[in-house]
N, C-alpha and C. Protein backbone atom coordinates (compact mmCIF):
# COMPACT_ATOMS: atom_id res chain seq x y z
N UNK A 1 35.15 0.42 8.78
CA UNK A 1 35.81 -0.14 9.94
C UNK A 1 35.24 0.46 11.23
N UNK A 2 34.74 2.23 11.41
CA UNK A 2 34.25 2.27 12.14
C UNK A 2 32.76 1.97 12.82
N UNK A 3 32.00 1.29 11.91
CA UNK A 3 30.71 0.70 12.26
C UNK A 3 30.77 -0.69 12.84
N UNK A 4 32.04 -1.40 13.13
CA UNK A 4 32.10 -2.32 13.57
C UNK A 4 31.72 -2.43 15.48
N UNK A 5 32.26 -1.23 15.85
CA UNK A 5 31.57 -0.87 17.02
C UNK A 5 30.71 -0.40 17.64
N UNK A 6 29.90 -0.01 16.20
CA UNK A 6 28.64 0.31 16.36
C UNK A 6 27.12 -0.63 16.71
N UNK A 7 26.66 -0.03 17.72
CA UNK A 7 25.52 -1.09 17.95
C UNK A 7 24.34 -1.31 16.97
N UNK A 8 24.17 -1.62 15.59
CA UNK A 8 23.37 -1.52 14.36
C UNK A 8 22.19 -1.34 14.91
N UNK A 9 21.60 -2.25 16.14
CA UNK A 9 20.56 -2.53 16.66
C UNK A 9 19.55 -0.21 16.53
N UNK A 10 20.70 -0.06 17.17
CA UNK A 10 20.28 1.48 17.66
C UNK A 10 19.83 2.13 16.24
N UNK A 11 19.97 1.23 14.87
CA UNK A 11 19.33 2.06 13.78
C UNK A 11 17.59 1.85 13.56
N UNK A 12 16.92 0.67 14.18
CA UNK A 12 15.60 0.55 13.93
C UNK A 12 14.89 1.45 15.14
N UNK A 13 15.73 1.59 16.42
CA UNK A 13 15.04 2.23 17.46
C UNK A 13 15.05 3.68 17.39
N UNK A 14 16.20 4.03 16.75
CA UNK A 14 16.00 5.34 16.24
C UNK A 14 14.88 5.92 14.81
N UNK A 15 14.75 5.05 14.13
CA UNK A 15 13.95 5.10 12.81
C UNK A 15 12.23 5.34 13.78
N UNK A 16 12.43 4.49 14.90
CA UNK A 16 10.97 4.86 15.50
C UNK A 16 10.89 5.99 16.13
N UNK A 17 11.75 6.25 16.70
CA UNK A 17 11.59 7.66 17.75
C UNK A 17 11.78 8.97 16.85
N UNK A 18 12.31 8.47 15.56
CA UNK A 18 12.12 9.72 14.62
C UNK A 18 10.68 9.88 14.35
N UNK A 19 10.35 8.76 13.87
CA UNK A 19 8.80 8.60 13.11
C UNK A 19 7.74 8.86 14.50
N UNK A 20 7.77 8.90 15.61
CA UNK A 20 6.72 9.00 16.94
C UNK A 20 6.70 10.03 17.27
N UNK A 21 8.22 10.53 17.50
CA UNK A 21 8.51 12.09 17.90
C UNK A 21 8.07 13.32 16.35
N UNK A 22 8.52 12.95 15.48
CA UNK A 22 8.52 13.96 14.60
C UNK A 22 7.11 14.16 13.83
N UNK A 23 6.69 13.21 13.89
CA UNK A 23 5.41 12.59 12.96
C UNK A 23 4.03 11.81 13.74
N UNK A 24 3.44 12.95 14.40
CA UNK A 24 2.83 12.04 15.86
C UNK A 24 1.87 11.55 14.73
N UNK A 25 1.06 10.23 15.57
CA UNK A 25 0.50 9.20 15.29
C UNK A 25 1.02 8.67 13.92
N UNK A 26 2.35 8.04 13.97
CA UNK A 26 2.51 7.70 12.16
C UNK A 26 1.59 6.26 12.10
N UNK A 27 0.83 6.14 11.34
CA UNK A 27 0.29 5.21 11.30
C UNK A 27 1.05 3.79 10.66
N UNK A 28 1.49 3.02 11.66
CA UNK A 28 2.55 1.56 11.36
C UNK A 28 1.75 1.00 10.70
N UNK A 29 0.32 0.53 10.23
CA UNK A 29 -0.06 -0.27 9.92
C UNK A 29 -0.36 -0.32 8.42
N UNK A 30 0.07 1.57 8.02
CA UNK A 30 -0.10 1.33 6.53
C UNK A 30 0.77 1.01 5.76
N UNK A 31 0.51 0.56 4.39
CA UNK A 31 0.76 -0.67 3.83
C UNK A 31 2.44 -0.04 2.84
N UNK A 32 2.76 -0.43 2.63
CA UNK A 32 4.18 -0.40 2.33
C UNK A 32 4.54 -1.13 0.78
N UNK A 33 3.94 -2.18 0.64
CA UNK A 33 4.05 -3.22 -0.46
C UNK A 33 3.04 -4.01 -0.51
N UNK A 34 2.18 -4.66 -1.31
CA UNK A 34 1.04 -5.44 -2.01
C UNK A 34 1.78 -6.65 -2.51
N UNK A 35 2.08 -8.23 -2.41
CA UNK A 35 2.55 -9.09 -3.45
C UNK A 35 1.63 -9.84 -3.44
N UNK A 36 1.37 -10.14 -5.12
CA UNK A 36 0.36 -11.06 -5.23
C UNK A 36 0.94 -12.27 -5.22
N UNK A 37 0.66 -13.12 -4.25
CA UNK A 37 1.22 -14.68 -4.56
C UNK A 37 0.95 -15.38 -5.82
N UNK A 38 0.99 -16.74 -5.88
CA UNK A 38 0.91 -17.60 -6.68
C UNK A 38 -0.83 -18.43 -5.98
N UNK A 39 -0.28 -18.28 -5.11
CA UNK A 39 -1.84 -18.83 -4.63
C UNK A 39 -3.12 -18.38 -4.89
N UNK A 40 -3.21 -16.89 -4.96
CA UNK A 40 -4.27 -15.80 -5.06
C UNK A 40 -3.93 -14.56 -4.43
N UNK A 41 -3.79 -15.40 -3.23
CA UNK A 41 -3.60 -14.26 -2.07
C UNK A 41 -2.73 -13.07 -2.57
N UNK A 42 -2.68 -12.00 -1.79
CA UNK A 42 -2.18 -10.74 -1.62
C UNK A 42 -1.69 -10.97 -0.15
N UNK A 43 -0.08 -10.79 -0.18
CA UNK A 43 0.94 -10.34 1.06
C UNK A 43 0.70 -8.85 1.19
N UNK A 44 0.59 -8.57 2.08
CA UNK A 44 0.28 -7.03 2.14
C UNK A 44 1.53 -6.79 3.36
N UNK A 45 2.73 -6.08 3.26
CA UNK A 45 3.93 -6.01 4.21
C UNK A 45 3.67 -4.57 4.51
N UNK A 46 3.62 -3.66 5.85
CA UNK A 46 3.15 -2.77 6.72
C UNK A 46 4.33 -2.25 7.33
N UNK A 47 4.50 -0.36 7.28
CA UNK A 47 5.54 -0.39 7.81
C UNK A 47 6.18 -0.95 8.92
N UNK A 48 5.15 -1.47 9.91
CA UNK A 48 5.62 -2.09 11.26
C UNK A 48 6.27 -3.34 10.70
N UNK A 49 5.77 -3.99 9.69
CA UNK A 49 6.20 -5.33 9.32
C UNK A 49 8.40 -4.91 8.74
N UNK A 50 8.13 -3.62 7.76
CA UNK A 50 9.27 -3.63 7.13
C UNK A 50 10.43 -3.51 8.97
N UNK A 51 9.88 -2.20 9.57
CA UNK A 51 10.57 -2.26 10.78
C UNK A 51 11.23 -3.72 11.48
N UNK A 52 10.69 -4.28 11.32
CA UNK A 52 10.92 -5.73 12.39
C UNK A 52 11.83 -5.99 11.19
N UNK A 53 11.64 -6.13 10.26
CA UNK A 53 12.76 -7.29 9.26
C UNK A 53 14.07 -6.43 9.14
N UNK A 54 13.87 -5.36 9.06
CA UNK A 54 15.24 -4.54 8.89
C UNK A 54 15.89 -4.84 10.60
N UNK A 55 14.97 -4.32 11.45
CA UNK A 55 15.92 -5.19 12.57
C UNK A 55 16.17 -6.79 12.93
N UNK A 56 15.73 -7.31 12.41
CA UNK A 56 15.98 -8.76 12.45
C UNK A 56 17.19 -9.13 11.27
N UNK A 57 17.10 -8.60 10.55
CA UNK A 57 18.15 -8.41 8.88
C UNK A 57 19.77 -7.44 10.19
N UNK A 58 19.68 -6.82 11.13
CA UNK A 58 21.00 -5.95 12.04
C UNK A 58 20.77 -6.79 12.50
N UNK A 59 19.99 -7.26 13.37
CA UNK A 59 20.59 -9.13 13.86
C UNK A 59 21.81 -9.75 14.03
N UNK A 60 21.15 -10.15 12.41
CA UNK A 60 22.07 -10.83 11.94
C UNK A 60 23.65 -10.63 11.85
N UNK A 61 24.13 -9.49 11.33
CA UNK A 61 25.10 -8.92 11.30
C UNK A 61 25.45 -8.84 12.70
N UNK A 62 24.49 -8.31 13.94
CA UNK A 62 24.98 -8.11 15.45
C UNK A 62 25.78 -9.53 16.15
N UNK A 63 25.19 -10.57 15.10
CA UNK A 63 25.32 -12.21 15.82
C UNK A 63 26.83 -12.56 15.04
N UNK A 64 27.02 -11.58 13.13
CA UNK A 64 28.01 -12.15 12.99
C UNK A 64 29.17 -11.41 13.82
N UNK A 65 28.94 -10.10 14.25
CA UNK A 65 30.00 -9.78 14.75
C UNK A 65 30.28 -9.74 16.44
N UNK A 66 29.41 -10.54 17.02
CA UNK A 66 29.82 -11.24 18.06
C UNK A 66 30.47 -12.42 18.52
N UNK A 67 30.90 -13.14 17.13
CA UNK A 67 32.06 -13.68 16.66
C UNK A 67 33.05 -13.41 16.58
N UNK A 68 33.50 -12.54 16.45
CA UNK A 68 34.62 -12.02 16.22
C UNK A 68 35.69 -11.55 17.56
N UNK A 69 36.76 -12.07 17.55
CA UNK A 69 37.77 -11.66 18.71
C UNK A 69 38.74 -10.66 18.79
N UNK A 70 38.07 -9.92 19.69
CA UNK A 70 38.99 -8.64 19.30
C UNK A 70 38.65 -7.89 20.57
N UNK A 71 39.50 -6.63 20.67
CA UNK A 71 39.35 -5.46 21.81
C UNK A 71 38.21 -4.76 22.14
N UNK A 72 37.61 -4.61 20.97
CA UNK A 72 36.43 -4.31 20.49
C UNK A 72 35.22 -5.11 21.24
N UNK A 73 35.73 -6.26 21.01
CA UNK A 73 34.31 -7.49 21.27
C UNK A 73 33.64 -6.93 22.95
N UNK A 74 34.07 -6.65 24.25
CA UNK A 74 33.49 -5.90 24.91
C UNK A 74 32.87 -5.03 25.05
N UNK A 75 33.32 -4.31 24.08
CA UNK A 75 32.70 -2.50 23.88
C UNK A 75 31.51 -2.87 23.14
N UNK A 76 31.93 -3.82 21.99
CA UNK A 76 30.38 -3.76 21.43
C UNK A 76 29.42 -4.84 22.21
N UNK A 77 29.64 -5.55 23.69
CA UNK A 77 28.43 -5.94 23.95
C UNK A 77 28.35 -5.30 24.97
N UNK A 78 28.89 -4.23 25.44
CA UNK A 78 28.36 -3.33 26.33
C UNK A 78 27.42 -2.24 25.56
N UNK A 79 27.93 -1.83 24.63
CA UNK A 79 27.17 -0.61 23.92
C UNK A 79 25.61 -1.62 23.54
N UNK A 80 25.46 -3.05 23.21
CA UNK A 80 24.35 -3.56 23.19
C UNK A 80 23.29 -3.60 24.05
N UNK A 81 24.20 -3.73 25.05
CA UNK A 81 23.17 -3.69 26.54
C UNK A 81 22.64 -2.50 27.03
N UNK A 82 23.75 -1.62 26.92
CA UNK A 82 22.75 -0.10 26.72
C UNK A 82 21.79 0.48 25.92
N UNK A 83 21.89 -0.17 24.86
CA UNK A 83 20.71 -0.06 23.98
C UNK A 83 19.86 -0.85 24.30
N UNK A 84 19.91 -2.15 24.94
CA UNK A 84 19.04 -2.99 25.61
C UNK A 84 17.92 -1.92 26.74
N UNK A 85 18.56 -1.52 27.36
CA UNK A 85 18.30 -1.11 28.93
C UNK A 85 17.43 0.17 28.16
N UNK A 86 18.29 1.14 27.99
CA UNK A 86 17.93 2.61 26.84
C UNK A 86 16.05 2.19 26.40
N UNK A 87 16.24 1.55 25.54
CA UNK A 87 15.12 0.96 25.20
C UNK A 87 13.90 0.27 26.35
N UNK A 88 14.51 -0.45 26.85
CA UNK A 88 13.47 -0.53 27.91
C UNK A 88 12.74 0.86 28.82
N UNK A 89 14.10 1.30 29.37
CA UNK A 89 13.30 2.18 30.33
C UNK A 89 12.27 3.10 29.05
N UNK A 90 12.85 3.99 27.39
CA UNK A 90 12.03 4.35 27.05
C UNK A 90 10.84 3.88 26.79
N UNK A 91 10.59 2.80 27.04
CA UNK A 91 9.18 1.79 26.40
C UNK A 91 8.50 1.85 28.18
N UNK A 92 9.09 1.79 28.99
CA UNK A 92 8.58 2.30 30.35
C UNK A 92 8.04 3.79 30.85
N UNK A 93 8.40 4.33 30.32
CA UNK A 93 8.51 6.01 30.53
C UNK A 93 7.71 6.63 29.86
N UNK A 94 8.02 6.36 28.25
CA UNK A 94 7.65 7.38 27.56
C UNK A 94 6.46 6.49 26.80
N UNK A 95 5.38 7.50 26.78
CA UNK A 95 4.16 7.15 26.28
C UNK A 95 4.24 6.71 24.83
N UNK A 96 4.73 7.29 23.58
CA UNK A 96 4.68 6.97 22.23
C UNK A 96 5.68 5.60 22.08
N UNK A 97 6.46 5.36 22.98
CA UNK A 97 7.12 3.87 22.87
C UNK A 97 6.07 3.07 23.65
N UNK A 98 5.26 2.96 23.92
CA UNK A 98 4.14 1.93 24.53
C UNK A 98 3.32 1.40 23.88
N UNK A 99 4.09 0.99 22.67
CA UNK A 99 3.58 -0.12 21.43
C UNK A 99 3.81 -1.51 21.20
N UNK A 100 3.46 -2.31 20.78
CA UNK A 100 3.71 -3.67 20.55
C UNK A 100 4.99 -3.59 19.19
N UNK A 101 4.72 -2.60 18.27
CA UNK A 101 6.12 -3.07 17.25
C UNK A 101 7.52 -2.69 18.48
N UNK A 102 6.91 -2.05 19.37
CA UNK A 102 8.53 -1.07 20.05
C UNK A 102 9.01 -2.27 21.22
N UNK A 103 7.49 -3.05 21.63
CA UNK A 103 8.34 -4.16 22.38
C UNK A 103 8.90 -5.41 21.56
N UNK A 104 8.19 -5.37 20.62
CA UNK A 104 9.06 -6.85 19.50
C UNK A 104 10.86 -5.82 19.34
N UNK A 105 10.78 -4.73 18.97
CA UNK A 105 11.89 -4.19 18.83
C UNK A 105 13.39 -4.22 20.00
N UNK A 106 12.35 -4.19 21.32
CA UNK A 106 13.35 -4.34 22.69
C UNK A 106 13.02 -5.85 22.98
N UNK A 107 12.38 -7.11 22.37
CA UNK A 107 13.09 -8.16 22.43
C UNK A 107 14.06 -8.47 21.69
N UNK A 108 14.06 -7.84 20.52
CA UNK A 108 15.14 -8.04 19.15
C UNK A 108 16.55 -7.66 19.81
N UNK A 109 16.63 -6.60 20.60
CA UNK A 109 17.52 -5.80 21.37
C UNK A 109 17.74 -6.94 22.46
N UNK A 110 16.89 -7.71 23.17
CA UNK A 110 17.44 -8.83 24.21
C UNK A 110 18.29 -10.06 23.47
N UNK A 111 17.64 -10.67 22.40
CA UNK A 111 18.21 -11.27 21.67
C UNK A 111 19.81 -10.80 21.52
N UNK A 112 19.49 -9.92 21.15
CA UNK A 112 20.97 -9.52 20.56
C UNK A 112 22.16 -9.31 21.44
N UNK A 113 22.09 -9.23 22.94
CA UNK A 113 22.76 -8.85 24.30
C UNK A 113 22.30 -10.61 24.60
N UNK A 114 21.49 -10.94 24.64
CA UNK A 114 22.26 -12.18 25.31
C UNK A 114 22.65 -12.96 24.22
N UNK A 115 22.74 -13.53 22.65
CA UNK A 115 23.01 -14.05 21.81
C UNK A 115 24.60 -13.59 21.92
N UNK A 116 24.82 -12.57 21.92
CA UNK A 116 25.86 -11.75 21.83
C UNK A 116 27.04 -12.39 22.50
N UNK A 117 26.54 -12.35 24.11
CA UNK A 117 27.35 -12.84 25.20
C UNK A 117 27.32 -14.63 25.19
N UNK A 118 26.30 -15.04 24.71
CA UNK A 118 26.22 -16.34 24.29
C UNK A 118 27.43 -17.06 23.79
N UNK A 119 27.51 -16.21 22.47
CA UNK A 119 28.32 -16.65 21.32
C UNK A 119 29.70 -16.01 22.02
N UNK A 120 30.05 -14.95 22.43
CA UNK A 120 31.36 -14.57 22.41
C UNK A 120 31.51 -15.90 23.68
N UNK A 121 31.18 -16.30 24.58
CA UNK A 121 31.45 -17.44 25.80
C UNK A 121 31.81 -18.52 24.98
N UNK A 122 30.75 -18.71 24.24
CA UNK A 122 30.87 -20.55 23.83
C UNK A 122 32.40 -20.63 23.04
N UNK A 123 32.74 -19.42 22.10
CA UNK A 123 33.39 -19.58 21.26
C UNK A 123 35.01 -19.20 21.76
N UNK A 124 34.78 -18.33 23.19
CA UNK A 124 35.85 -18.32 24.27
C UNK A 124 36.46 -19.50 24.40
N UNK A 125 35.23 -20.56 24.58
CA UNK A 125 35.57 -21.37 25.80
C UNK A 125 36.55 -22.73 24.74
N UNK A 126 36.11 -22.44 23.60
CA UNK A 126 36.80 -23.23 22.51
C UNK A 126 38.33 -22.66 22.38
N UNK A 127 38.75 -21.63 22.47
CA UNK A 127 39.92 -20.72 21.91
C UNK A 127 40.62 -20.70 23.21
N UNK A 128 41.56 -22.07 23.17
CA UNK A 128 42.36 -21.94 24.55
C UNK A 128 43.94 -22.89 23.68
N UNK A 129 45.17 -23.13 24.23
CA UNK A 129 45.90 -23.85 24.63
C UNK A 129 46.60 -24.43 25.30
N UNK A 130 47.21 -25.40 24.90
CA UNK A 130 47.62 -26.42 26.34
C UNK A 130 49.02 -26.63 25.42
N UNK A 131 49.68 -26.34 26.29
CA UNK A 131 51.13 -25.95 26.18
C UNK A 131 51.89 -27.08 27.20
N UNK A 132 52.89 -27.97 26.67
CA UNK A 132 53.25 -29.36 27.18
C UNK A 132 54.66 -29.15 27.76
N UNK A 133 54.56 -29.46 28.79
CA UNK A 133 56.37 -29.04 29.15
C UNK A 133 56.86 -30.49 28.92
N UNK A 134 57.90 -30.46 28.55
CA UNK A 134 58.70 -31.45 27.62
C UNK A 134 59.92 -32.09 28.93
N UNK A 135 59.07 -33.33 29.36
CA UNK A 135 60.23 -34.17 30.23
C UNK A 135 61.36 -34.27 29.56
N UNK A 136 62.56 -33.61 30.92
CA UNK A 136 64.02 -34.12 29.98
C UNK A 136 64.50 -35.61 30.60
């Protein structure tokens, strides 16, 4: 119950700043998994590749629970947008975030702040009543 206010997003951006900060030059591009298709080919999936799907996979979950109506529903698209912003300025600032997986990562993070506010509006704007005063 308490991860519901949690911004999930903040688990792939942290997985990088562990791996940049702790582990200089981790190399994203090595290989993670080999699948041989049916075709011939070999899928070859890269940690940068697993990164993006695990945040695109919190997404999802960020989109279902911006559905949801509750007290909460503010806090968690404010705490989004700070991770929005957070992320930017570090991809501005700091040299080891000045990568292409870290900006697909702070669009994933835009997505998710305006999808967010998207969905909680549209689904506002549905959730109303009209209450009839009754001629005597």
């Amino acid at each position: 119950m308490f991860l519901l206010g949690f911004p999930l997003l903040l688990i792939p951006i942290a997985i990088y700043n562990i791996m940049a900060f702790i582990i200089p030059g981790v190399p994203w591009d090595s290989k993670l998994l080999t699948i041989a298709m049916m075709s011939g080919a070999e899928w070859t999936i890269t940690l940068s590749d697993g990164l993006i799907v695990l945040a695109l996979i919190l997404l999802f979950f960020e989109m279902i629970k911006a559905t949801r109506h509750t007290r909460r529903s503010v806090l968690d698209h404010l705490l989004s947008t700070v991770v929005f912003i957070g992320a930017l300025v570090e991809f501005l600032l700091v040299k080891q975030a000045g990568t292409s997986l870290f900006a697909i990562l702070i669009v994933i993070c835009l997505v998710d702040v305006i999808g967010g506010y998207s969905v909680s509006i549209r689904s506002a704007s549905r959730d109303y009543t009209i209450e009839r005063a009754d001629a005597a």
